[in-house]
Protein backbone atom coordinates (compact mmCIF):
# COMPACT_ATOMS: atom_id res chain seq x y z
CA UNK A 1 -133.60 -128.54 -8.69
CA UNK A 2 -131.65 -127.54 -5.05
CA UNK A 3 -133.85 -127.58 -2.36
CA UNK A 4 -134.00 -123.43 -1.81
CA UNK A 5 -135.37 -123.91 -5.19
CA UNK A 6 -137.70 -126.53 -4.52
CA UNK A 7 -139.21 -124.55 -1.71
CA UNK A 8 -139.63 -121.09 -3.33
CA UNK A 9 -141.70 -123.25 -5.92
CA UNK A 10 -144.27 -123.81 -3.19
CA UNK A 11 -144.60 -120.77 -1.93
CA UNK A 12 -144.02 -121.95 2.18
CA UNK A 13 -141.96 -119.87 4.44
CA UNK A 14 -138.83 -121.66 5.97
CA UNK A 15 -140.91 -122.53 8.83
CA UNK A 16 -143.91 -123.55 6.55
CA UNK A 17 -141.98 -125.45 4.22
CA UNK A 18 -140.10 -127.64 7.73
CA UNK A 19 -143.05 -128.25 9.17
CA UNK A 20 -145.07 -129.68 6.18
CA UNK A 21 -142.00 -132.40 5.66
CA UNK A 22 -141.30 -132.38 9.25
CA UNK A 23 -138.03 -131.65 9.24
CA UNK A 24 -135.93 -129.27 11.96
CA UNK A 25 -135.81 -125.87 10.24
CA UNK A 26 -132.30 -125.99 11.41
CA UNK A 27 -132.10 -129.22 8.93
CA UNK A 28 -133.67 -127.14 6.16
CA UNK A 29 -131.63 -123.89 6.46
CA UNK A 30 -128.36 -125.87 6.54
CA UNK A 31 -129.46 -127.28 3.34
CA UNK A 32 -130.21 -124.56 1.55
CA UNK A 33 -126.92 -122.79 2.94
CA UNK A 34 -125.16 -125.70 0.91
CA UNK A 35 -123.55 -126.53 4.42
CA UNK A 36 -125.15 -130.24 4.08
CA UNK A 37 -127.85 -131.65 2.15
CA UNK A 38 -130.34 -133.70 1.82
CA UNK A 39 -129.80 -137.83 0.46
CA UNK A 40 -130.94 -138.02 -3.08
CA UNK A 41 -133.78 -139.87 -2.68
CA UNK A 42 -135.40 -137.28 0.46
CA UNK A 43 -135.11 -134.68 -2.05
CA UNK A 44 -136.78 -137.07 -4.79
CA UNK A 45 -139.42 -137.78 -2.46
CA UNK A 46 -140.22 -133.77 -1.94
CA UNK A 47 -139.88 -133.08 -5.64
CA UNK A 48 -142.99 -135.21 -5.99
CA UNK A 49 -144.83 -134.07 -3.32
CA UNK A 50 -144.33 -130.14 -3.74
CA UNK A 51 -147.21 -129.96 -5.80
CA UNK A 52 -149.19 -130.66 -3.35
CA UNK A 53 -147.67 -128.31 -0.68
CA UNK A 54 -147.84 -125.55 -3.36
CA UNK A 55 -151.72 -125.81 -3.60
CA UNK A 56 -151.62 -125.93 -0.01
CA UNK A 57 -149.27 -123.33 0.88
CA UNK A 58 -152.19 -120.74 2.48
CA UNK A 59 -152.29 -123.75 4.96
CA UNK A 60 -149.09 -122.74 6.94
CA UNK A 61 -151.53 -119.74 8.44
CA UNK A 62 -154.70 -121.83 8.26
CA UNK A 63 -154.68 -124.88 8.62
CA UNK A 64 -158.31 -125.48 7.14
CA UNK A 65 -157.86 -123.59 4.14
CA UNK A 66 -158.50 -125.75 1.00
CA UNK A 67 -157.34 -123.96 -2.60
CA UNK A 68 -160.90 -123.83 -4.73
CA UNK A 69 -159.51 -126.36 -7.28
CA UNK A 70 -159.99 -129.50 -4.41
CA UNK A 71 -161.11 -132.19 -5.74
CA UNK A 72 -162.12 -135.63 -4.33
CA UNK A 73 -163.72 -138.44 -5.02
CA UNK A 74 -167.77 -138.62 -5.26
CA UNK A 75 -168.66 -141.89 -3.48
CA UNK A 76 -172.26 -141.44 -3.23
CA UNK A 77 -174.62 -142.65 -6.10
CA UNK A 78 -177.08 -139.39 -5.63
CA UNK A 79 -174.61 -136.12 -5.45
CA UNK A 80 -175.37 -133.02 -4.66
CA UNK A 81 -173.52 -129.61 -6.07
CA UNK A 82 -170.47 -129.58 -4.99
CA UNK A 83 -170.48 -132.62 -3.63
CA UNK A 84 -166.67 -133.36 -5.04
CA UNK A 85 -166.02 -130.54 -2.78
CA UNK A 86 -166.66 -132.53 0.40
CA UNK A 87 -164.28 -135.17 1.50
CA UNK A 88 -165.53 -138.45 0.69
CA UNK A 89 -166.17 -139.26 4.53
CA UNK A 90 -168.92 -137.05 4.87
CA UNK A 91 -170.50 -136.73 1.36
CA UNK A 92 -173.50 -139.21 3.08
CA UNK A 93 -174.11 -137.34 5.97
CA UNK A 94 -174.18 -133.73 3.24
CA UNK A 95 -176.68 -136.17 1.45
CA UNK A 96 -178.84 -137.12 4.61
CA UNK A 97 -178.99 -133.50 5.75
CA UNK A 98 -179.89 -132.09 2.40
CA UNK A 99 -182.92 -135.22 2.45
CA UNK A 100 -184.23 -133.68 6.02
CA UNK A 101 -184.39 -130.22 4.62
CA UNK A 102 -185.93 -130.90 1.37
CA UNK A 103 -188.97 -128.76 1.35
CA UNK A 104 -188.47 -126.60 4.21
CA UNK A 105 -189.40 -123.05 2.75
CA UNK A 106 -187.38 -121.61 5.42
CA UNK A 107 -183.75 -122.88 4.54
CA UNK A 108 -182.39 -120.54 1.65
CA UNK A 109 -179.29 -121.87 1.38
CA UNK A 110 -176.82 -124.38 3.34
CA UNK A 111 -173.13 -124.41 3.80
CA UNK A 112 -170.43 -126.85 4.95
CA UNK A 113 -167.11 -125.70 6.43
CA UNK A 114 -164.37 -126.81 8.82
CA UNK A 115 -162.87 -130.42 8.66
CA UNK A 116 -165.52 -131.63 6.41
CA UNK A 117 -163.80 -129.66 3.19
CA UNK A 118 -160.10 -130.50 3.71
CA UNK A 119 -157.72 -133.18 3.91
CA UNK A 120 -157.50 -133.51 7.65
CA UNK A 121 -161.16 -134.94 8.05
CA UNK A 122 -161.38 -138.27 9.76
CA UNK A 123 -163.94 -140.22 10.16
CA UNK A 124 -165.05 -139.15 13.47
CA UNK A 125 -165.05 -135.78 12.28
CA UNK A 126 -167.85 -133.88 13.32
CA UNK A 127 -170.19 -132.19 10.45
CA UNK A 128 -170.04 -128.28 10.28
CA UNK A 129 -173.32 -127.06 8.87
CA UNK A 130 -173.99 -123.07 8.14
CA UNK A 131 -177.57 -122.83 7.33
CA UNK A 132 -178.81 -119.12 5.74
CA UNK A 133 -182.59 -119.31 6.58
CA UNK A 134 -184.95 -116.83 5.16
CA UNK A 135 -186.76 -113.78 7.40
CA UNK A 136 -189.43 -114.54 9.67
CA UNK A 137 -190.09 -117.49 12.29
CA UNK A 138 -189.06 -120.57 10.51
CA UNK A 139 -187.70 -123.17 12.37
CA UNK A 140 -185.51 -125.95 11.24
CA UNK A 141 -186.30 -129.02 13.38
CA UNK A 142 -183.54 -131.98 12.38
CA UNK A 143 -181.80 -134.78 14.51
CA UNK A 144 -178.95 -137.16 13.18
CA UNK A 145 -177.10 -139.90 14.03
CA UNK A 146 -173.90 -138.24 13.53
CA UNK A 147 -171.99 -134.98 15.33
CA UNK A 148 -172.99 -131.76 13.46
CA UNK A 149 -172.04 -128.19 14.32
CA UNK A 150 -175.36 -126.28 13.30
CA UNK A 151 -175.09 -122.48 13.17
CA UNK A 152 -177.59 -120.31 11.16
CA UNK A 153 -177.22 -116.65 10.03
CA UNK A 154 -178.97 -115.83 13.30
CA UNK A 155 -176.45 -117.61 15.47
CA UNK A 156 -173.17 -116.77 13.70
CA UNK A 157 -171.19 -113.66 14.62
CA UNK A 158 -169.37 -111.96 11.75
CA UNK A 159 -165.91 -113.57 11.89
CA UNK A 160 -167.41 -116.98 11.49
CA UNK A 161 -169.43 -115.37 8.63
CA UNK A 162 -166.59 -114.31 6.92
CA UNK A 163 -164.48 -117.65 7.75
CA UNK A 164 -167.57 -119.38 6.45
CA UNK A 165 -167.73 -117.15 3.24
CA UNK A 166 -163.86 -117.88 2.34
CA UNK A 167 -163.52 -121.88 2.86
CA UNK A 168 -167.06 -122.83 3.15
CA UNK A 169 -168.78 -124.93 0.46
CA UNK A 170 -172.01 -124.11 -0.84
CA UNK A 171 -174.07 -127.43 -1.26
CA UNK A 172 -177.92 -126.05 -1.45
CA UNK A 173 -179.56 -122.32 -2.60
């Protein structure tokens, strides 16, 4: 397989396709214009890993965006739903927030977005926490020992809604 072939197969742009193997897109259009190319064992190495820029390919206009098919690792020994959903890094402090609000009649449902649900989460991540909370005057009173982003459906405007919506992960309601 050339590499113009290669990179159709993932579905990046020129620019998309550069910067995910880091290479000048100068580089990559000479390559594909069969003025050079690249050594035999570069274009080994992105053979193997196109898979994985294919599934990520939405990423080149969103960085956050995670295809609905990620999967990691569960490395707690009580999961939640969806819990293979949230990188591995954070799947205790999901578990520790989902403890505090167990009970609390006015949490309907709870969400995690941002870092916490892709591949670029580190462990000082913060965690980002949409909680839908039912009509009326319920509070939700909670204090960790880790960052966490809290917004609620009466804090969120409507783009962060929607954002939350798309690439969120639904771990309670």
């Amino acid at each position: 397989m050339g590499i113009k072939e290669l990179r159709a197969s993932t579905g990046l742009s020129q620019k998309g396709f550069s910067e995910a193997f880091q290479i000048p897109v100068r580089t990559l259009q000479q390559w594909e214009q069969g003025k050079s190319s690249p050594a035999p064992y570069v274009l080994a190495m992105m053979e193997k890993l196109a898979p994985a820029m294919a599934a990520d390919a939405p990423g080149e206009k969103d960085p956050y965006f995670v295809p609905e098919k990620s999967r990691w690792k569960v490395c707690i020994p009580d999961p939640f739903p969806n819990c293979e959903r949230v990188y591995p890094l954070q799947q205790r402090k999901v578990r520790q927030l989902l403890d505090a609000l167990r009970g609390n009649d006015a949490v309907k449902s709870v969400t995690i977005f941002g870092s916490s649900v892709t591949q670029r989460c580190r462990q000082d991540s913060d965690l980002d926490v949409y909680l839908e909370l039912a009509d009326g005057d319920g509070e939700v009173k909670i204090a960790f020992d880790f960052p966490c982003d809290l917004w609620t459906n009466r804090t969120a405007d409507e783009r962060l809604k929607r954002e939350i919506e798309q690439k969120g992960v639904r771990v309670y309601g």
